[in-house]
C-alpha atoms as a PDB file:
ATOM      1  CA  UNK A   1     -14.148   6.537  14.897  1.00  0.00           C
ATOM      2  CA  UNK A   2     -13.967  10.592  14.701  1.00  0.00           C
ATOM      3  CA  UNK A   3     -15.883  12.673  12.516  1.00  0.00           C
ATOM      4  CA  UNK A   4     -17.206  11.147   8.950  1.00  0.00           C
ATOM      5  CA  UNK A   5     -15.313  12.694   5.829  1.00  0.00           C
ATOM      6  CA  UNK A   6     -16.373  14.836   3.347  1.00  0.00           C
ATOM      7  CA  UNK A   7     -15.963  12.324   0.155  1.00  0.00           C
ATOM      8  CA  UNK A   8     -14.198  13.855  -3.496  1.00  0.00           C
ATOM      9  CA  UNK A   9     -15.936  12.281  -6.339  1.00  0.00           C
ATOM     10  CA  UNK A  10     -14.281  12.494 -10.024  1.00  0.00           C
ATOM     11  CA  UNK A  11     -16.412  14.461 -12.232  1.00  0.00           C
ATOM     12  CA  UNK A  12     -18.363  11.878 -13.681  1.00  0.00           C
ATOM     13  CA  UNK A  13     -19.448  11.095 -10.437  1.00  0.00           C
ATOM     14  CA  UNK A  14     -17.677   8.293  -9.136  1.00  0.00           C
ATOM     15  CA  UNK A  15     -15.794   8.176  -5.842  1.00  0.00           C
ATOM     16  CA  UNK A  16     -12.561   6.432  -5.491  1.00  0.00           C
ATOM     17  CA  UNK A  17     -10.241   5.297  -2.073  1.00  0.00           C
ATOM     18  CA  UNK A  18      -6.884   4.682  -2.115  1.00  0.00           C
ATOM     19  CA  UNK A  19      -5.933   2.901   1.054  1.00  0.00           C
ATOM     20  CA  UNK A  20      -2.326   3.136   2.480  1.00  0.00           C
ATOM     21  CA  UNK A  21      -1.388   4.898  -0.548  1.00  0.00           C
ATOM     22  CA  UNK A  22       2.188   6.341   1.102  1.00  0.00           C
ATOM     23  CA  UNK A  23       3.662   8.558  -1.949  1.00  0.00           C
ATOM     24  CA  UNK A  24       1.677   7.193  -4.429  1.00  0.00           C
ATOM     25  CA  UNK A  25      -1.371   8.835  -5.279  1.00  0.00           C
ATOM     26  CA  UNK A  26      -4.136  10.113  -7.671  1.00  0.00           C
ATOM     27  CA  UNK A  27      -5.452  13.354  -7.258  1.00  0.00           C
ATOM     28  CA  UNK A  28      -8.833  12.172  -8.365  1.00  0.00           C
ATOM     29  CA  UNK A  29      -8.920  10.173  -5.776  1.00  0.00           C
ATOM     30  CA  UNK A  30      -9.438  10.073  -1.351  1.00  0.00           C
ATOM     31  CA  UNK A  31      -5.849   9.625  -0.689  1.00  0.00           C
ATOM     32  CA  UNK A  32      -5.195   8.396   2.881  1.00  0.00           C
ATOM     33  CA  UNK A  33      -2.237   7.005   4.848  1.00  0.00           C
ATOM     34  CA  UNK A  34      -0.397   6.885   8.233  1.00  0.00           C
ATOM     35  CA  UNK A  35       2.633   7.942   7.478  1.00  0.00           C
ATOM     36  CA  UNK A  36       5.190  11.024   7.246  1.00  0.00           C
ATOM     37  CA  UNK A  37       4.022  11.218   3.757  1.00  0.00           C
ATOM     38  CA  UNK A  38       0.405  11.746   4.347  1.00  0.00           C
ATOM     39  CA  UNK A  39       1.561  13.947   7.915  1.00  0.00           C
ATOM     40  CA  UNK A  40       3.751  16.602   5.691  1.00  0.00           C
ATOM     41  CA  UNK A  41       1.871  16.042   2.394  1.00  0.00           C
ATOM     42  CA  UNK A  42      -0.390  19.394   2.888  1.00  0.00           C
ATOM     43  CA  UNK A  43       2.034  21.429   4.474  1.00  0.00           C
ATOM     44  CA  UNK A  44       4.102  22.239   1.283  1.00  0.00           C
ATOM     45  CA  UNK A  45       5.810  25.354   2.646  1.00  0.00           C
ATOM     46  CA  UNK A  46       6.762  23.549   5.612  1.00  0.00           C
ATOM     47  CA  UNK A  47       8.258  20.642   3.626  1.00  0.00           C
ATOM     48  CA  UNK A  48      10.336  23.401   1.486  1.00  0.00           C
ATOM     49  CA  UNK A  49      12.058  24.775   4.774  1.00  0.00           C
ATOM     50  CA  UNK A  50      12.882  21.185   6.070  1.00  0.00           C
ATOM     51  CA  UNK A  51      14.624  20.104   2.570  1.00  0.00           C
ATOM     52  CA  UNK A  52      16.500  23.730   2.502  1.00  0.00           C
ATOM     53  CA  UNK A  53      17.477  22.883   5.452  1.00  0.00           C
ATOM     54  CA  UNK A  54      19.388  19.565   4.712  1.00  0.00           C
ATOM     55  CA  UNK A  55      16.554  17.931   6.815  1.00  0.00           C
ATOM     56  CA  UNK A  56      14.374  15.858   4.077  1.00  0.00           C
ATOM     57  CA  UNK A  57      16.140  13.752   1.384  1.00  0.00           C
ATOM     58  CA  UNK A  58      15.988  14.559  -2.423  1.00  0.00           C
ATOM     59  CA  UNK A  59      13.954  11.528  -2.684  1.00  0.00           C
ATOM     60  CA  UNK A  60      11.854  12.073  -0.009  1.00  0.00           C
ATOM     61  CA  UNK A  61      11.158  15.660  -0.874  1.00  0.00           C
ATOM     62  CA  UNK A  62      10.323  15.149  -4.748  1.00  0.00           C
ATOM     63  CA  UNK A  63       7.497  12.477  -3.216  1.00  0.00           C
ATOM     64  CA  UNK A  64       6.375  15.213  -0.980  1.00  0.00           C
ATOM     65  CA  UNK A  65       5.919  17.858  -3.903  1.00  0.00           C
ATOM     66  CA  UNK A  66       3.865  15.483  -6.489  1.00  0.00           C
ATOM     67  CA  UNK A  67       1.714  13.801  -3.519  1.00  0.00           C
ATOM     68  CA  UNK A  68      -2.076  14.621  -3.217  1.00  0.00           C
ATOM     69  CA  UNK A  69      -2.115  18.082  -1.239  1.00  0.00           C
ATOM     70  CA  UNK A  70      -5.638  16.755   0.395  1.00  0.00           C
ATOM     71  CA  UNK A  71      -4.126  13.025   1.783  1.00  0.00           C
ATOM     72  CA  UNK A  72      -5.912  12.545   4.724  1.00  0.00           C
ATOM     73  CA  UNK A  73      -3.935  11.374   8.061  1.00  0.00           C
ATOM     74  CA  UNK A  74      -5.567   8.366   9.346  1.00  0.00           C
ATOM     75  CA  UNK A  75      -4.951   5.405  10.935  1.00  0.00           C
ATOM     76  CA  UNK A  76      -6.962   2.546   9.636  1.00  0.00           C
ATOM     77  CA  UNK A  77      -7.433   0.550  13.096  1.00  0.00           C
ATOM     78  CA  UNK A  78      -9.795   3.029  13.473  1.00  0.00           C
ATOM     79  CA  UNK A  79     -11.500   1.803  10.512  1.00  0.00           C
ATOM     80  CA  UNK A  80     -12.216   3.969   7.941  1.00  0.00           C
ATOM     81  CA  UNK A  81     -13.314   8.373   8.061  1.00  0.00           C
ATOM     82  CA  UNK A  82     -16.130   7.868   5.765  1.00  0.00           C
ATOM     83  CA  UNK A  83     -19.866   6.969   5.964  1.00  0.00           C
ATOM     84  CA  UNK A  84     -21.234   4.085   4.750  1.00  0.00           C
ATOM     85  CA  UNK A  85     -21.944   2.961   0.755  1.00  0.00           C
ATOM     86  CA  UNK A  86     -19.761   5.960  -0.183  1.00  0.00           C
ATOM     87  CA  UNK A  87     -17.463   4.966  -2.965  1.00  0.00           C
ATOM     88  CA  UNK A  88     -17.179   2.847  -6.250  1.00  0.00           C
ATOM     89  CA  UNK A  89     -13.735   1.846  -5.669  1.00  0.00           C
ATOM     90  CA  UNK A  90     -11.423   1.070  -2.608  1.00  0.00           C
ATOM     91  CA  UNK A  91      -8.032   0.437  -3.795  1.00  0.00           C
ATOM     92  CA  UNK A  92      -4.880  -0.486  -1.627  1.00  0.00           C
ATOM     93  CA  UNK A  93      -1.642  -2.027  -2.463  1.00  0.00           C
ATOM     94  CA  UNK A  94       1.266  -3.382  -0.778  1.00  0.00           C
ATOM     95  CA  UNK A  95      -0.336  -2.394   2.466  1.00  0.00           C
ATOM     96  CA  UNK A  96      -2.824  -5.085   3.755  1.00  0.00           C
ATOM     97  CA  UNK A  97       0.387  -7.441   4.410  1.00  0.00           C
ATOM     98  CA  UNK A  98       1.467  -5.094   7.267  1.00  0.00           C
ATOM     99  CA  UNK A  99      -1.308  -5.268   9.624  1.00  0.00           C
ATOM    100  CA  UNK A 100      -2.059  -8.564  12.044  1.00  0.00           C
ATOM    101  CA  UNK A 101      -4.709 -11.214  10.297  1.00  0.00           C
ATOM    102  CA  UNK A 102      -7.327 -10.025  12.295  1.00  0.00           C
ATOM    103  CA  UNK A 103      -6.893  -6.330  11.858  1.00  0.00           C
ATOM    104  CA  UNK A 104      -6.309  -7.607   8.222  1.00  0.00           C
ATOM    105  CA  UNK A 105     -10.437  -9.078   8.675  1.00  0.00           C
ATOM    106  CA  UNK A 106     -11.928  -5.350  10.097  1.00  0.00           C
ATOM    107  CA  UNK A 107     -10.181  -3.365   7.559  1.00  0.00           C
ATOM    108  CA  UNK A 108     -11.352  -5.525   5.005  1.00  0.00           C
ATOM    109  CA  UNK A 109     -15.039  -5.151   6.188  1.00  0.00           C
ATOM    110  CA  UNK A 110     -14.804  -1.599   6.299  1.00  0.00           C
ATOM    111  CA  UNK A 111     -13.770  -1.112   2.689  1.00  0.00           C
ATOM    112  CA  UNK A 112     -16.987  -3.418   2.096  1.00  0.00           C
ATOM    113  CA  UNK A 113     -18.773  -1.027   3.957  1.00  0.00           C
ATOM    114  CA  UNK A 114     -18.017   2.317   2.454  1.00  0.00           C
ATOM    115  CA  UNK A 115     -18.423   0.760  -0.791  1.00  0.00           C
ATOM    116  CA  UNK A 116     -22.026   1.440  -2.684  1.00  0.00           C
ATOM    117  CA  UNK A 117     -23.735  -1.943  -3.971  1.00  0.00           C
ATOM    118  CA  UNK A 118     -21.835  -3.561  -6.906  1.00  0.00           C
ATOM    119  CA  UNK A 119     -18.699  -1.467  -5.847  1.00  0.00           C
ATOM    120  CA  UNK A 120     -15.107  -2.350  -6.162  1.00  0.00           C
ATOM    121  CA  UNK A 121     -12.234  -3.460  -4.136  1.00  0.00           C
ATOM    122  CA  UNK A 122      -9.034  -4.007  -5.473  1.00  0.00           C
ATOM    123  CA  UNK A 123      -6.168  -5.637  -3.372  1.00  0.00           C
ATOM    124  CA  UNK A 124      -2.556  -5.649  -4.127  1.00  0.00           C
ATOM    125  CA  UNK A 125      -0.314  -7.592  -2.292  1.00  0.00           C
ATOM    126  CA  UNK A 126       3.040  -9.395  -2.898  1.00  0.00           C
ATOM    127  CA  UNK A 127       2.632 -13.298  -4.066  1.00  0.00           C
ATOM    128  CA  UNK A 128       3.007 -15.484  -1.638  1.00  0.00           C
ATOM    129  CA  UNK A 129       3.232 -18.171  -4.158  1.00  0.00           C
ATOM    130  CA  UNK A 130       5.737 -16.246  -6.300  1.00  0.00           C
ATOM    131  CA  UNK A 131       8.211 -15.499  -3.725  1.00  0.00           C
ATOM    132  CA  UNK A 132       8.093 -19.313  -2.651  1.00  0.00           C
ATOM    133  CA  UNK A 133       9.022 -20.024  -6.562  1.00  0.00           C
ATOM    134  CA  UNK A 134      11.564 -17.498  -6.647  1.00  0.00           C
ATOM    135  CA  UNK A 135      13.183 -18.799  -3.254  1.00  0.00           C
ATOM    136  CA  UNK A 136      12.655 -22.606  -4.910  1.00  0.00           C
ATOM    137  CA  UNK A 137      14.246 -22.035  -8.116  1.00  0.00           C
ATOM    138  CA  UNK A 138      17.518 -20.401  -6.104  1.00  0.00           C
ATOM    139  CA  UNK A 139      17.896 -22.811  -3.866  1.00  0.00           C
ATOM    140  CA  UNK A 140      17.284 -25.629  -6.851  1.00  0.00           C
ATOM    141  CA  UNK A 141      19.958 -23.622  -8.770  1.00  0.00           C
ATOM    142  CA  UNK A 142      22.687 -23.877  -6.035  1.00  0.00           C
ATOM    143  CA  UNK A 143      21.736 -27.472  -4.898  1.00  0.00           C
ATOM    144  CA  UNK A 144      22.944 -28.510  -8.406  1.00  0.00           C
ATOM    145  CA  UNK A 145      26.046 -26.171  -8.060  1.00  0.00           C
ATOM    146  CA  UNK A 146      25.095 -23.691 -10.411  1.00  0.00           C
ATOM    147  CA  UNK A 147      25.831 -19.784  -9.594  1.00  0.00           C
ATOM    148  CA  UNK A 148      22.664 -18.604  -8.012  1.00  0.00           C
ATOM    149  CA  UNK A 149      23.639 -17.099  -4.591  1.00  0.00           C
ATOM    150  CA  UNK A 150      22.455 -12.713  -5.491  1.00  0.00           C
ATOM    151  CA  UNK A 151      19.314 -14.934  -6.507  1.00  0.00           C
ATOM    152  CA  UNK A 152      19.014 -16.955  -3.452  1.00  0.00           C
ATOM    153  CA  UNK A 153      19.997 -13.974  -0.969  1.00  0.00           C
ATOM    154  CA  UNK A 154      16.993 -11.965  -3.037  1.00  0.00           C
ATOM    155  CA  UNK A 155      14.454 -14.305  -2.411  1.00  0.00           C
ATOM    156  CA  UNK A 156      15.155 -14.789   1.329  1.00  0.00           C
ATOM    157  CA  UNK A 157      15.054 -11.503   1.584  1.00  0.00           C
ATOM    158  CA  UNK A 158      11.631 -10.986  -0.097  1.00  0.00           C
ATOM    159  CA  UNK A 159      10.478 -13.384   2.311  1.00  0.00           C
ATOM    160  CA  UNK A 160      12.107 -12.570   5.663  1.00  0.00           C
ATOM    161  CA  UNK A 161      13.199  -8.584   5.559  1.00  0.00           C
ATOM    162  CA  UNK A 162      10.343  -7.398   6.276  1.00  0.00           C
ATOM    163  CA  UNK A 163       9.171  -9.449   8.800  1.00  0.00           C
ATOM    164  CA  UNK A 164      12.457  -8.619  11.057  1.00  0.00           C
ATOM    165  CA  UNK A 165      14.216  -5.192   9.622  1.00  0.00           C
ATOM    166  CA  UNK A 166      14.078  -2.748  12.623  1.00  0.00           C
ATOM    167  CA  UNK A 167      14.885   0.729  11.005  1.00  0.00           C
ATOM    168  CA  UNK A 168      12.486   1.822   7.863  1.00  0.00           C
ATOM    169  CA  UNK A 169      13.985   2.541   4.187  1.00  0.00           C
ATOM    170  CA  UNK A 170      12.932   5.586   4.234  1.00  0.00           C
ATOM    171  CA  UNK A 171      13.942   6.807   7.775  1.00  0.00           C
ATOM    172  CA  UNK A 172      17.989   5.481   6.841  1.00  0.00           C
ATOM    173  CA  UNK A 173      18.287   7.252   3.949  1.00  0.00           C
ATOM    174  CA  UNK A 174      17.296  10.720   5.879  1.00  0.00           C
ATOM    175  CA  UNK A 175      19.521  13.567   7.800  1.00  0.00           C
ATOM    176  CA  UNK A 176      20.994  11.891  11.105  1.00  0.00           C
ATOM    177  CA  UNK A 177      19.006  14.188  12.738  1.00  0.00           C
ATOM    178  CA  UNK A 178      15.701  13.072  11.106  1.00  0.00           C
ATOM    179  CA  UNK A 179      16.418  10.113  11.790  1.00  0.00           C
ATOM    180  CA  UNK A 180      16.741  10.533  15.601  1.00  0.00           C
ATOM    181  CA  UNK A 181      13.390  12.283  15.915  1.00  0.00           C
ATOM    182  CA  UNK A 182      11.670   9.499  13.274  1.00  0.00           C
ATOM    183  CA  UNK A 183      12.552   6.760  15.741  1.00  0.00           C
ATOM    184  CA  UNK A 184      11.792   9.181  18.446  1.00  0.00           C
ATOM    185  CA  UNK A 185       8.848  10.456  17.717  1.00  0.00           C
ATOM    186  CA  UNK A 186       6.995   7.123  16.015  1.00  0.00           C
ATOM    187  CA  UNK A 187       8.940   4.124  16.905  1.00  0.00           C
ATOM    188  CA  UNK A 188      10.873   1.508  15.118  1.00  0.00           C
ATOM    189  CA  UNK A 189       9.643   0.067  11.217  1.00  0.00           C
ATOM    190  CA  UNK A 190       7.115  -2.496  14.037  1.00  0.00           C
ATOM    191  CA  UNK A 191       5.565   0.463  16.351  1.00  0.00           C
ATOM    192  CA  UNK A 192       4.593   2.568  12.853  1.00  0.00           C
ATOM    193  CA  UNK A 193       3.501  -1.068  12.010  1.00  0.00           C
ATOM    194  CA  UNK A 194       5.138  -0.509   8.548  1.00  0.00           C
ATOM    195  CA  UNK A 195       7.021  -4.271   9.052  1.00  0.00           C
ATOM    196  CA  UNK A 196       5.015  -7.478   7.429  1.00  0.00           C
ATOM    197  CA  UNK A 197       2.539  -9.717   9.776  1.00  0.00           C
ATOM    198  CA  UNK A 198       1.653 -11.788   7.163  1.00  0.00           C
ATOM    199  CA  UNK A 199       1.596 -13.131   3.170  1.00  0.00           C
ATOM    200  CA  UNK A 200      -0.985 -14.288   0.848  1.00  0.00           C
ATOM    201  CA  UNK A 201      -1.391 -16.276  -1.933  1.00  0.00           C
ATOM    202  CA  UNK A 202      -4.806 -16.451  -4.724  1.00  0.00           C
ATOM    203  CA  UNK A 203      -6.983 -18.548  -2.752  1.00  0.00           C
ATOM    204  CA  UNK A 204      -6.065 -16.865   0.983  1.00  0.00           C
ATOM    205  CA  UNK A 205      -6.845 -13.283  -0.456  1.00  0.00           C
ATOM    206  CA  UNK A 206     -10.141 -15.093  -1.890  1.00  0.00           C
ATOM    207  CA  UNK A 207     -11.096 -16.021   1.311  1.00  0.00           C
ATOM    208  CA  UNK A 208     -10.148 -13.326   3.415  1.00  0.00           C
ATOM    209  CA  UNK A 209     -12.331 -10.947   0.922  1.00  0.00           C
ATOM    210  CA  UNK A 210     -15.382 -13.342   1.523  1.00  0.00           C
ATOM    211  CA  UNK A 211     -15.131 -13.832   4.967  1.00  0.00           C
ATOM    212  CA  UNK A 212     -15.512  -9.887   4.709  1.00  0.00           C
ATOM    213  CA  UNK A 213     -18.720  -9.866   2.624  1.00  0.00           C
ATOM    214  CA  UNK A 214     -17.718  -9.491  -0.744  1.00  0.00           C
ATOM    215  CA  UNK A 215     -19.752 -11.881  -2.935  1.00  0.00           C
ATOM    216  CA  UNK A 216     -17.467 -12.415  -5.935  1.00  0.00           C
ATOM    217  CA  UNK A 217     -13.625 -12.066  -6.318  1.00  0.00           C
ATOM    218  CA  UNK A 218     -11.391 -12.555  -9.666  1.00  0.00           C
ATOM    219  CA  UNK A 219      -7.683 -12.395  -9.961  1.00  0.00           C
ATOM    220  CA  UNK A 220      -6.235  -9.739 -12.497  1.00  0.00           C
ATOM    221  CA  UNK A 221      -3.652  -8.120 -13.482  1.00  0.00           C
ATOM    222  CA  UNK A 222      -1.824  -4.874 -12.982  1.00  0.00           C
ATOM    223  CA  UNK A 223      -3.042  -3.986 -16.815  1.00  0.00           C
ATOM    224  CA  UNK A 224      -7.072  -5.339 -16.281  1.00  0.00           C
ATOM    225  CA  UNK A 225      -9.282  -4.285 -14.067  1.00  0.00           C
ATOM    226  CA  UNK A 226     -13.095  -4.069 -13.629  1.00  0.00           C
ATOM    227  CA  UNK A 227     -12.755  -0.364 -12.714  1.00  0.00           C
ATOM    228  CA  UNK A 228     -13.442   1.741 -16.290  1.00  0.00           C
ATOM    229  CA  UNK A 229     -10.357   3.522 -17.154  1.00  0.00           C
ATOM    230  CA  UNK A 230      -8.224   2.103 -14.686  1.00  0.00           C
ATOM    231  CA  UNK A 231      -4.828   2.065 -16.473  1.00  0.00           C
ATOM    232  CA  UNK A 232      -4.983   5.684 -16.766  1.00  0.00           C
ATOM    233  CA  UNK A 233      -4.890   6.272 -13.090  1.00  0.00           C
ATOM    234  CA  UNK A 234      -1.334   5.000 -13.057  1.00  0.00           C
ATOM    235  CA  UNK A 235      -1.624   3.681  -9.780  1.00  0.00           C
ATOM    236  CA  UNK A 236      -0.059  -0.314 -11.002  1.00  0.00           C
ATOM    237  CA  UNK A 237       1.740   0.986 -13.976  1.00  0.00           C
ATOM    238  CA  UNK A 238       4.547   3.342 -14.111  1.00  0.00           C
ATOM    239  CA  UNK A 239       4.364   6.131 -16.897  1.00  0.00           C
ATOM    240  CA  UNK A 240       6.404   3.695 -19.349  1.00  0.00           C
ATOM    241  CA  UNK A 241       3.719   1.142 -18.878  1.00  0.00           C
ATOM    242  CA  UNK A 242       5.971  -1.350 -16.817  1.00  0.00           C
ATOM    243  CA  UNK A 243       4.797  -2.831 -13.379  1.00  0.00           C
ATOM    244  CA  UNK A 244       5.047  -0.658 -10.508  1.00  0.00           C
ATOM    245  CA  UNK A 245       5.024  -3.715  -8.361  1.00  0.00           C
ATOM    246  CA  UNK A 246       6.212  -6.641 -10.513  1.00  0.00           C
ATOM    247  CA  UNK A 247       5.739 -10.265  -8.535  1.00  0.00           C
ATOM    248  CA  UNK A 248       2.234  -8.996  -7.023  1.00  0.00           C
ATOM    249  CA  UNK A 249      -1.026 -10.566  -6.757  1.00  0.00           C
ATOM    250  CA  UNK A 250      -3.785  -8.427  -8.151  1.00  0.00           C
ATOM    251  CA  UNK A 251      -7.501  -9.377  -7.002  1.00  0.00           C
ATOM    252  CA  UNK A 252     -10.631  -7.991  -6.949  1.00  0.00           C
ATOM    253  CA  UNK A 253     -14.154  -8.347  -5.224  1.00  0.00           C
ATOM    254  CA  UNK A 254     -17.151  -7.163  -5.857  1.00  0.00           C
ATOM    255  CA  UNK A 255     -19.842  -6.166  -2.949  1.00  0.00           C
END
């Protein structure tokens, strides 16, 4: 697994993992990704050249100069840098949906297991069950010859994009030349394995967090948490208080 981690703790003591965090992160918290973001995040003079250069999008370059200067670079398969019963909190969102159900299973159990007795996970994924009403409604809509196609292409979309796109967001939107070495260098959107392997509604994320120890789990909501102070972390709210990622499933589970 490579050497154990040196773990930040907020200063009243608690520690706090955000898994997969790509751009978004706390400083207060153990950032880590495996991604450009969390490869260029600590070299700040290097990321400065690149964008002078034409070579890193606005975009891209504004999320390089607010993310966490200490994000670790890690790839999770390996399961996770850090010794055991380490942390209060392991957070991820948006990210579990992108590995294989059985990768999903041993990334799962390590959160459980760097998290102290009584700690916290908290899981954010996309709704299974909310994209299916979306898609339902849409297609209802048209079937009765109402105006609903933008609706209808959205929620296929939501469903399927993911699952087949080849070339990331992120990587399109870059210099030609950056985008040549991206695909280069790390593969298409299923080689980074940034595409979707799977979807989950309440009652599969309830299982798959048992199956990987956790004795209790509650759905919540981007606004309520069982983490003290949560809402000022920002991590599910934007600074105007709306949803970062509105049609999620927020659950948590307690070790």
């Amino acid at each position: 697994m490579g050497g154990r981690r040196t773990i930040k703790c907020m200063p009243d003591g608690r520690a706090m993992l955000n898994v997969g965090c790509g751009p978004r992160t706390h400083l207060a918290f153990n950032n880590l990704d495996f991604s450009p973001y969390a490869l260029l995040g600590s070299h700040r003079g290097l990321v400065k050249v690149l964008y002078g250069l034409g070579l890193l999008s606005a975009n891209r370059y504004e999320s390089l100069r607010a993310i966490d200067p200490d994000i670790i670079y890690w790839n999770v398969r390996r399961g996770l840098p850090f010794a055991d019963r380490g942390f209060d909190l392991v957070y991820h969102s948006h990210f579990i949906t992108h590995l294989d159900r059985e990768d999903a299973l041993e990334v799962t159990h390590e959160c459980w297991r760097v998290l102290k007795p009584g700690g916290i996970v908290r899981v954010v994924v996309p709704d299974l069950r909310q994209l299916v009403l979306d898609y339902d409604w849409a297609f209802g809509r048209l079937e009765s010859g109402e105006s609903a196609f933008e609706e209808h292409q959205r929620a296929v979309d939501e469903l399927f994009e993911l699952m087949v796109r080849r070339v990331p967001v992120g990587t399109s939107r870059q210099h030609p030349l950056v985008r040549v070495l991206e695909m280069g260098l790390r593969g298409d959107i299923h080689a980074r394995g940034e595409s979707r392997r799977w979807q989950y509604d309440r009652f599969s994320m309830a299982a798959l967090l048992r199956q990987a120890g956790f004795r209790k789990t509650e759905l919540t909501t981007p606004d309520r948490s069982l983490v003290e102070g949560w809402n000022a972390f920002g991590l599910d709210l934007n600074p105007d208080g709306s949803v970062y990622k509105p049609g999620s499933l927020f659950m948590e589970g307690i070790k």
